[in-house]
Protein backbone atom coordinates (compact mmCIF):
# COMPACT_ATOMS: atom_id res chain seq x y z
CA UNK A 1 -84.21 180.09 -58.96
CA UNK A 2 -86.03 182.89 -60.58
CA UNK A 3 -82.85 184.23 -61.41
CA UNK A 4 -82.53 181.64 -63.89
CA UNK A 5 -85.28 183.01 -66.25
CA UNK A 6 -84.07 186.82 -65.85
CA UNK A 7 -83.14 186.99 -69.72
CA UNK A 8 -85.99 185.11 -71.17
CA UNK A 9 -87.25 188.35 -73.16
CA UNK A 10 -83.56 188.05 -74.79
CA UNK A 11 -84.15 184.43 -75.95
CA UNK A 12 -86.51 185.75 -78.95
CA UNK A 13 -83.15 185.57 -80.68
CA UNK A 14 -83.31 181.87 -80.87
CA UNK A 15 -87.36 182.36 -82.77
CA UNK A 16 -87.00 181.21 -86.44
CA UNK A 17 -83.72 179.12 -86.21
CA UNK A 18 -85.81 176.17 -85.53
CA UNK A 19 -84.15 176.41 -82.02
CA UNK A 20 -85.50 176.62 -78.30
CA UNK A 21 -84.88 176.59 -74.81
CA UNK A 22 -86.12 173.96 -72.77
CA UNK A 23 -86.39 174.12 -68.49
CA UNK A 24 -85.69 170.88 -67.14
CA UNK A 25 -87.18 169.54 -64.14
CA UNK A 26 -88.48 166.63 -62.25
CA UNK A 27 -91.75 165.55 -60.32
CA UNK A 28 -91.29 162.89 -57.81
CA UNK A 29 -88.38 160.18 -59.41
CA UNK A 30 -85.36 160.59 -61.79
CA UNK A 31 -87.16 161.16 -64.89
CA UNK A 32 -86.08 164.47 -66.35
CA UNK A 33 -89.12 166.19 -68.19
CA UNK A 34 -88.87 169.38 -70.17
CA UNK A 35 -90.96 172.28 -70.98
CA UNK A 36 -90.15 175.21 -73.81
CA UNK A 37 -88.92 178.84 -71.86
CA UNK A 38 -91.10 180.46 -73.96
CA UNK A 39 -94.19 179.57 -72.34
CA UNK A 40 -92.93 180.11 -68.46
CA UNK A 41 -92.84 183.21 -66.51
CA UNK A 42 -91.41 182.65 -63.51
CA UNK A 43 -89.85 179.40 -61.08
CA UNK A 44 -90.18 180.23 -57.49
CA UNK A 45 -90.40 177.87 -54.29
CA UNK A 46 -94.13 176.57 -53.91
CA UNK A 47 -95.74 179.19 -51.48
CA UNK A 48 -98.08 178.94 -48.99
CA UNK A 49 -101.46 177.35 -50.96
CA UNK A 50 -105.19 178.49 -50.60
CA UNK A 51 -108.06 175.76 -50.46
CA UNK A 52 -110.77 176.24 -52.64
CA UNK A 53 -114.12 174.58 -52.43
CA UNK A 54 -114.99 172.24 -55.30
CA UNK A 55 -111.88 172.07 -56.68
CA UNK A 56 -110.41 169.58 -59.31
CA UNK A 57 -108.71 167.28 -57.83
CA UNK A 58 -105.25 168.24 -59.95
CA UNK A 59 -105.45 172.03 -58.39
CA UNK A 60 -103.81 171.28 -55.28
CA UNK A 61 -104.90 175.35 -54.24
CA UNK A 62 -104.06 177.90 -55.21
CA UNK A 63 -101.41 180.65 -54.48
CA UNK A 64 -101.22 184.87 -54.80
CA UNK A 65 -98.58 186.03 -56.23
CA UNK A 66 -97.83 189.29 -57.60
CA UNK A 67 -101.13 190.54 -56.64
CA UNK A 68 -103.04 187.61 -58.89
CA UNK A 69 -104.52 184.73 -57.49
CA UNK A 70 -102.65 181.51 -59.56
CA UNK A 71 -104.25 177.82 -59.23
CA UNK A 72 -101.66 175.70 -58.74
CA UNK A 73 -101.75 172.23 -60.47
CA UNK A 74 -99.92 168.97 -59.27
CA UNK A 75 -98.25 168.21 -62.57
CA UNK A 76 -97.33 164.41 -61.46
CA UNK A 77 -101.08 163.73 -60.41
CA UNK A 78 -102.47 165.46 -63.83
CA UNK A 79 -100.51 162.81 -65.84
CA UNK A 80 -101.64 159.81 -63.85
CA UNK A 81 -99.39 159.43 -61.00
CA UNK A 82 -99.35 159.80 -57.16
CA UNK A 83 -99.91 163.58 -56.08
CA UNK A 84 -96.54 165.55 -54.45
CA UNK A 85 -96.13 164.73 -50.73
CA UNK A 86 -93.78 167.63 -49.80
CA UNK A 87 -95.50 170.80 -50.90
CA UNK A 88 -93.54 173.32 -48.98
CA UNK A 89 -90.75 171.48 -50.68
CA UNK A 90 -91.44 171.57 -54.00
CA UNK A 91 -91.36 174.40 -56.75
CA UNK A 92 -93.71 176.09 -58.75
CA UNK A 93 -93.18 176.99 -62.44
CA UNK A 94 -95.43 179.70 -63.29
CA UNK A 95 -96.94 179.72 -67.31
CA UNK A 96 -99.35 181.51 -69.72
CA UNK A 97 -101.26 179.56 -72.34
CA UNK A 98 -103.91 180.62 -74.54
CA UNK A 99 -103.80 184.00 -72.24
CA UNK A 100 -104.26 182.28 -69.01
CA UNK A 101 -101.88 181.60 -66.02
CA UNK A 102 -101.30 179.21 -64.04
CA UNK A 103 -98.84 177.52 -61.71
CA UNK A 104 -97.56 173.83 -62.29
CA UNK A 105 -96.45 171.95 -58.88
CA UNK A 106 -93.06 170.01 -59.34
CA UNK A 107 -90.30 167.84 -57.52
CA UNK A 108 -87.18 169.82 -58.38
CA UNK A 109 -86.18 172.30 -61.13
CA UNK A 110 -83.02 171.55 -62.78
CA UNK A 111 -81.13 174.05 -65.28
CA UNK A 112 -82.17 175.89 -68.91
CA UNK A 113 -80.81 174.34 -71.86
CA UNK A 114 -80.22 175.22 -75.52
CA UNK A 115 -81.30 172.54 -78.33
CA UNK A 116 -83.00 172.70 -82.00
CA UNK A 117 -86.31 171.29 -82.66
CA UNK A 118 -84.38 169.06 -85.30
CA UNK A 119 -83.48 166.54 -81.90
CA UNK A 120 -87.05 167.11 -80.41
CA UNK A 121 -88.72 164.14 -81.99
CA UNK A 122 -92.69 162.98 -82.03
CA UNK A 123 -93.50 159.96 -79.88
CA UNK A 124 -93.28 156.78 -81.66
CA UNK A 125 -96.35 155.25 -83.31
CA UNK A 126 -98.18 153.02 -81.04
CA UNK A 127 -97.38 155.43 -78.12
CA UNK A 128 -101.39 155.70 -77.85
CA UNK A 129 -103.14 158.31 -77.09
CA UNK A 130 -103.44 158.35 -73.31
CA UNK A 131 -99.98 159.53 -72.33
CA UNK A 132 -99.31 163.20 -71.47
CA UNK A 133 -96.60 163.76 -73.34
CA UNK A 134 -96.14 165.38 -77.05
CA UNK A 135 -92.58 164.83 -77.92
CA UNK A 136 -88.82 163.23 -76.07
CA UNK A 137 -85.44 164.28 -76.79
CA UNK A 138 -82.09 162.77 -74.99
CA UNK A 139 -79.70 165.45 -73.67
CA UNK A 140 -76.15 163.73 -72.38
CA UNK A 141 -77.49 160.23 -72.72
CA UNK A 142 -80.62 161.17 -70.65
CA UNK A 143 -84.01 160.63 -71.83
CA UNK A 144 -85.98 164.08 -71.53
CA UNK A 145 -90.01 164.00 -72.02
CA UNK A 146 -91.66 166.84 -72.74
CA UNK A 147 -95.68 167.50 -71.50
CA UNK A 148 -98.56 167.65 -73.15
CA UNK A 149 -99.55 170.85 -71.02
CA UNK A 150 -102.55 171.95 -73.44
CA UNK A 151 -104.16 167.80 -73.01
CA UNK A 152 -103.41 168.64 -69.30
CA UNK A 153 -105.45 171.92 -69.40
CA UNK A 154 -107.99 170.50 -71.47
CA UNK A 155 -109.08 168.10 -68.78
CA UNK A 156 -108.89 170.32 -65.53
CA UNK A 157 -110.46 173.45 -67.00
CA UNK A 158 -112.05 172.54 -70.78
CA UNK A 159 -112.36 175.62 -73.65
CA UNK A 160 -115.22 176.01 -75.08
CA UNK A 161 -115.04 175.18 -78.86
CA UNK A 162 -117.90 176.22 -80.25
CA UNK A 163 -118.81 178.73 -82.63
CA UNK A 164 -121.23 181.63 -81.34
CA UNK A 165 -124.29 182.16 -83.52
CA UNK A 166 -124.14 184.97 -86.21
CA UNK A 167 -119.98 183.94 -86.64
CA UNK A 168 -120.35 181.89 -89.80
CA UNK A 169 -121.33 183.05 -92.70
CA UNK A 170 -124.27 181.46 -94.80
CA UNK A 171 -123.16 179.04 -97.67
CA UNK A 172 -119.46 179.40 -96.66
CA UNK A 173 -118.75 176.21 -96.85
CA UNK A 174 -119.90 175.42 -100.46
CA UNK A 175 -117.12 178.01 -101.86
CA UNK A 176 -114.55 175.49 -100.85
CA UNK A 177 -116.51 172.58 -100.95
CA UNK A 178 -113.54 170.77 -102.93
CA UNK A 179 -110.63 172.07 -100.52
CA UNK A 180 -110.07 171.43 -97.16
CA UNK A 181 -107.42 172.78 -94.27
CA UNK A 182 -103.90 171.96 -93.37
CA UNK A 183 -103.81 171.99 -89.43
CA UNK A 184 -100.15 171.06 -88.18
CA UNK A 185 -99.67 170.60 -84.52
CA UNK A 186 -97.62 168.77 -82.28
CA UNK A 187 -100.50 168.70 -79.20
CA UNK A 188 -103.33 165.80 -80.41
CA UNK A 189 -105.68 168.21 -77.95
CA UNK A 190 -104.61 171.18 -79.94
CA UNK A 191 -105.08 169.63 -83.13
CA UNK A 192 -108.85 168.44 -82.35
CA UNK A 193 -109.28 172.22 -81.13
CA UNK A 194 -109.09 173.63 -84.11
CA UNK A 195 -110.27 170.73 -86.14
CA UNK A 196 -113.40 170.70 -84.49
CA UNK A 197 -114.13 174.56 -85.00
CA UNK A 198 -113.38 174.45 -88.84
CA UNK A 199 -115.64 171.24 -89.10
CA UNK A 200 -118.49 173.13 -87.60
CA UNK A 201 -118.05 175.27 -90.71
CA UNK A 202 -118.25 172.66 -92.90
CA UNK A 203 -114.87 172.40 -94.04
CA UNK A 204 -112.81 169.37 -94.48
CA UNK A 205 -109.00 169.18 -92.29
CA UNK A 206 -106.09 167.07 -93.28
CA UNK A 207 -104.33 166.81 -89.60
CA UNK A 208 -100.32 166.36 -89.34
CA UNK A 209 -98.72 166.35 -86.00
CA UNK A 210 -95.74 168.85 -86.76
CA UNK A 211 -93.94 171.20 -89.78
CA UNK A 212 -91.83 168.39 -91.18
CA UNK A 213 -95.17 165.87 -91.85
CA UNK A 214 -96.85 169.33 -92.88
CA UNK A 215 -94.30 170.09 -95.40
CA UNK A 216 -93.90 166.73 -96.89
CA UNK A 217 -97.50 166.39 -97.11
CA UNK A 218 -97.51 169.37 -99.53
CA UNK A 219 -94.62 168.25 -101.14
CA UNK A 220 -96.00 164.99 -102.01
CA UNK A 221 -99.63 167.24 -103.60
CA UNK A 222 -97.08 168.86 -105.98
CA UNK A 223 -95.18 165.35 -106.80
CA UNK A 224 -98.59 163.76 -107.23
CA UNK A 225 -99.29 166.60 -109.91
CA UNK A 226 -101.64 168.18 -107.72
CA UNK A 227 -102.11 172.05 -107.37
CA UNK A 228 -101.85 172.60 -104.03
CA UNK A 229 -103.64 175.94 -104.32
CA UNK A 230 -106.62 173.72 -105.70
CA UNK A 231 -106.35 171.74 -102.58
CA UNK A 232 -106.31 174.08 -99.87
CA UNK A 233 -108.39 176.59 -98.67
CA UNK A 234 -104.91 177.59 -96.15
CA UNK A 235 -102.30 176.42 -93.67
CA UNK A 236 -102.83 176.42 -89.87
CA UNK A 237 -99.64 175.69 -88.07
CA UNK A 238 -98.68 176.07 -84.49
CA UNK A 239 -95.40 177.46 -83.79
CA UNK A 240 -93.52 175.34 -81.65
CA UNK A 241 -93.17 171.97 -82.99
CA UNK A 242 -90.73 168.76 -83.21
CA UNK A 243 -88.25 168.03 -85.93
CA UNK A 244 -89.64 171.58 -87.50
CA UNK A 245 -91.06 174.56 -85.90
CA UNK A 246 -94.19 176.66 -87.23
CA UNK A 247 -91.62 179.84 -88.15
CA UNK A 248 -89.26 176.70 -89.79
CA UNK A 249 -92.26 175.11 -92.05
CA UNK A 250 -93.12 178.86 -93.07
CA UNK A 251 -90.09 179.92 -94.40
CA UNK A 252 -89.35 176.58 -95.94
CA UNK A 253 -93.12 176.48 -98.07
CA UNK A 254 -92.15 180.19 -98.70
CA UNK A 255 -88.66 179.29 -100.45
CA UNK A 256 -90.55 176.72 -102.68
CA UNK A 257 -92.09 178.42 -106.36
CA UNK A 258 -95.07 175.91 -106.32
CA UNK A 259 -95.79 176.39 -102.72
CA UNK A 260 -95.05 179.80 -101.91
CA UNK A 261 -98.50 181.79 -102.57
CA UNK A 262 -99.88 179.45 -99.46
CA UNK A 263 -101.93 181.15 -97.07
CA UNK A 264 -100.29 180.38 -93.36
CA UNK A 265 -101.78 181.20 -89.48
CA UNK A 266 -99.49 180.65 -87.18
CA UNK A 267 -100.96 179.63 -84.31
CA UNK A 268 -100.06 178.95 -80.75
CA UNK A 269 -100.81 178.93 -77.16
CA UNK A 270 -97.84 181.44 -76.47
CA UNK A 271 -98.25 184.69 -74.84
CA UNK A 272 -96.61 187.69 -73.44
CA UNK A 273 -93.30 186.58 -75.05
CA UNK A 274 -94.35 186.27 -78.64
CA UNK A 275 -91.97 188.09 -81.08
CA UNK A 276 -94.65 189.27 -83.87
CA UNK A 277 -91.48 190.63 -86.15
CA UNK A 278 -91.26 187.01 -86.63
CA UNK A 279 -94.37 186.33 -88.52
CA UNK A 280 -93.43 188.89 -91.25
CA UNK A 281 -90.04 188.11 -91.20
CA UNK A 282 -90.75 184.55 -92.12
CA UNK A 283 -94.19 185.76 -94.34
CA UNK A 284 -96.89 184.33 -92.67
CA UNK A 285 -100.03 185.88 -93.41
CA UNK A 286 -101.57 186.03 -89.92
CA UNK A 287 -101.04 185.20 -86.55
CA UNK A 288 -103.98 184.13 -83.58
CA UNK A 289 -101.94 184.06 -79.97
CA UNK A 290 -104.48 182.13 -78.01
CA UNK A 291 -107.34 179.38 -79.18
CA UNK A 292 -110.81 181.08 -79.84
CA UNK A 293 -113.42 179.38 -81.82
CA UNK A 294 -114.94 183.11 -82.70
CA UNK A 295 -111.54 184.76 -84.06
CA UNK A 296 -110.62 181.48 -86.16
CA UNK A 297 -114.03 180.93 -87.65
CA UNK A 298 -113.38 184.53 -88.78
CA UNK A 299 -110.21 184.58 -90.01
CA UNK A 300 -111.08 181.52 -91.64
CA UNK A 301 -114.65 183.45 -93.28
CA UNK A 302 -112.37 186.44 -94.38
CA UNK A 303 -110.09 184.11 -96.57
CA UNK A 304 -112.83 182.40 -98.23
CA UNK A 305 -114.20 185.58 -99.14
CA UNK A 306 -110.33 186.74 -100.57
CA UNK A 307 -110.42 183.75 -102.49
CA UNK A 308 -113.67 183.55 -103.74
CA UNK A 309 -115.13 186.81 -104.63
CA UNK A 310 -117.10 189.03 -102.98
CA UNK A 311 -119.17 188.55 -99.61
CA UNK A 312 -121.96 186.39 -99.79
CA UNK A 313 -124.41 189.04 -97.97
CA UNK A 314 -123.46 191.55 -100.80
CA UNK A 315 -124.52 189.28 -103.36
């Protein structure tokens, strides 16, 4: 089985053709669920598991392998359903988000498949907000669901999003007191991540759930006679998203004369496979590979400052 991720380095090729790989698998029933390549590192049979005291009750133990100790997470319990009977019988698929690893326990493993985020649609509206899931697709008539991993992480092992003291600057917040910030993200935990730690700043978000809202959004400010550069302080934007990915939205607000100055971050949960020739091919202006409240209340200070003059403390 690990064979069948031998050549992920060589997928990068597929990065900016609004394309991915998905690995399909199952927990305990028929339902085929799907999560992107990009973010996996290995499939291997479930080892032998470690109990640890004090656990949460999703981390079923936890496992070494290749000399790191991995908590392994029962991926059917953490979105509401009964935990995996046959351990020794299941598989592991091994992932790194936001610089972390961590194992995710499942039924069976399937196959690798190529698709475009074009056929990865958002959940309907009305879907609520207490599923575990960010997007479906249907691959040869079969319904495929793909996780909400980063909602899933968010419960078992929380990030802290607040701001350290010292990071933002004083009176930051009243240069841009008329703009706010574009966040576009597929993950409703991901987007209340970063909305939270630009709010404690004192700056106003406009949320959209992927790059196709994100881009009509700003093409509706320009057909409303709006200056979008009046509007917006910048763009946040995950990477991987449905019906348009963050690399996608980039080079499409790029290719458009009244939107092209934008200031884009690309960010995204994504690590160790992240092709950064990517962000200047497509001309984003930065990049932030893992969620920290410090860095992006930063980045976020240092733009305000580009746009607005010169720094406060200097004044």
């Amino acid at each position: 089985m690990a064979s069948v991720l031998d050549s992920v380095n060589q997928r990068t090729q597929l990065v900016g053709q609004n394309r991915l790989e998905l690995l399909l698998f199952r927990l305990c029933g028929e339902q085929l669920y799907g999560i992107n390549v990009f973010k996996v590192k290995e499939v291997l049979q479930c080892p032998a598991l470690n109990q640890i005291p004090h656990r949460h009750n999703v981390v079923r133990g936890v496992a070494h392998i290749r000399g790191g100790t991995i908590p392994i997470m029962d991926l059917n319990l953490a979105i509401g359903n009964s935990p995996v009977q046959s351990i020794e019988n299941s598989f592991v698929i091994i992932t790194e988000y936001n610089g972390s690893t961590q194992g995710f326990l499942v039924g069976v493993v399937e196959r690798i498949v190529n698709t475009n985020w074009e056929s990865i649609h958002p959940l309907p509206k009305g879907s609520g907000s207490e599923n575990y899931l960010t997007a479906v697709t249907k691959l040869e008539e079969k319904l495929v669901e793909i996780i909400d991993v980063e909602k899933i992480l968010a419960e078992v092992a929380p990030l802290d999003e607040s701001i350290s003291e010292g990071i933002i600057e004083d009176g930051i917040s009243e240069r841009v007191v008329k703009k706010h910030i574009l966040i576009a993200d597929d993950s409703a935990i991901a987007r209340k991540q970063i909305q939270r730690v630009v709010e404690q700043m004192g700056i106003q978000t406009t949320l959209k759930k992927d790059g196709k809202e994100a881009l009509e959004y700003l093409e509706e400010l320009v057909a409303e006679g709006k200056n979008p550069y009046d509007e917006l302080v910048l763009v946040i934007s995950d990477i991987e998203m449905p019906e348009m990915d963050g690399y996608t939205f980039t080079a499409e607000v790029r290719a458009n004369d009244q939107l092209k100055d934008l200031h884009i971050i690309l960010h995204t949960s994504l690590s160790g496979v992240f092709n950064e020739a990517m962000v200047k091919k497509v001309g984003a202006d930065d990049f932030l590979s893992k969620f920290n409240p410090d860095l992006l209340a930063q980045r976020l200070n240092d733009r305000i400052f580009e746009m607005t003059g010169e720094n406060i403390t200097d004044q």
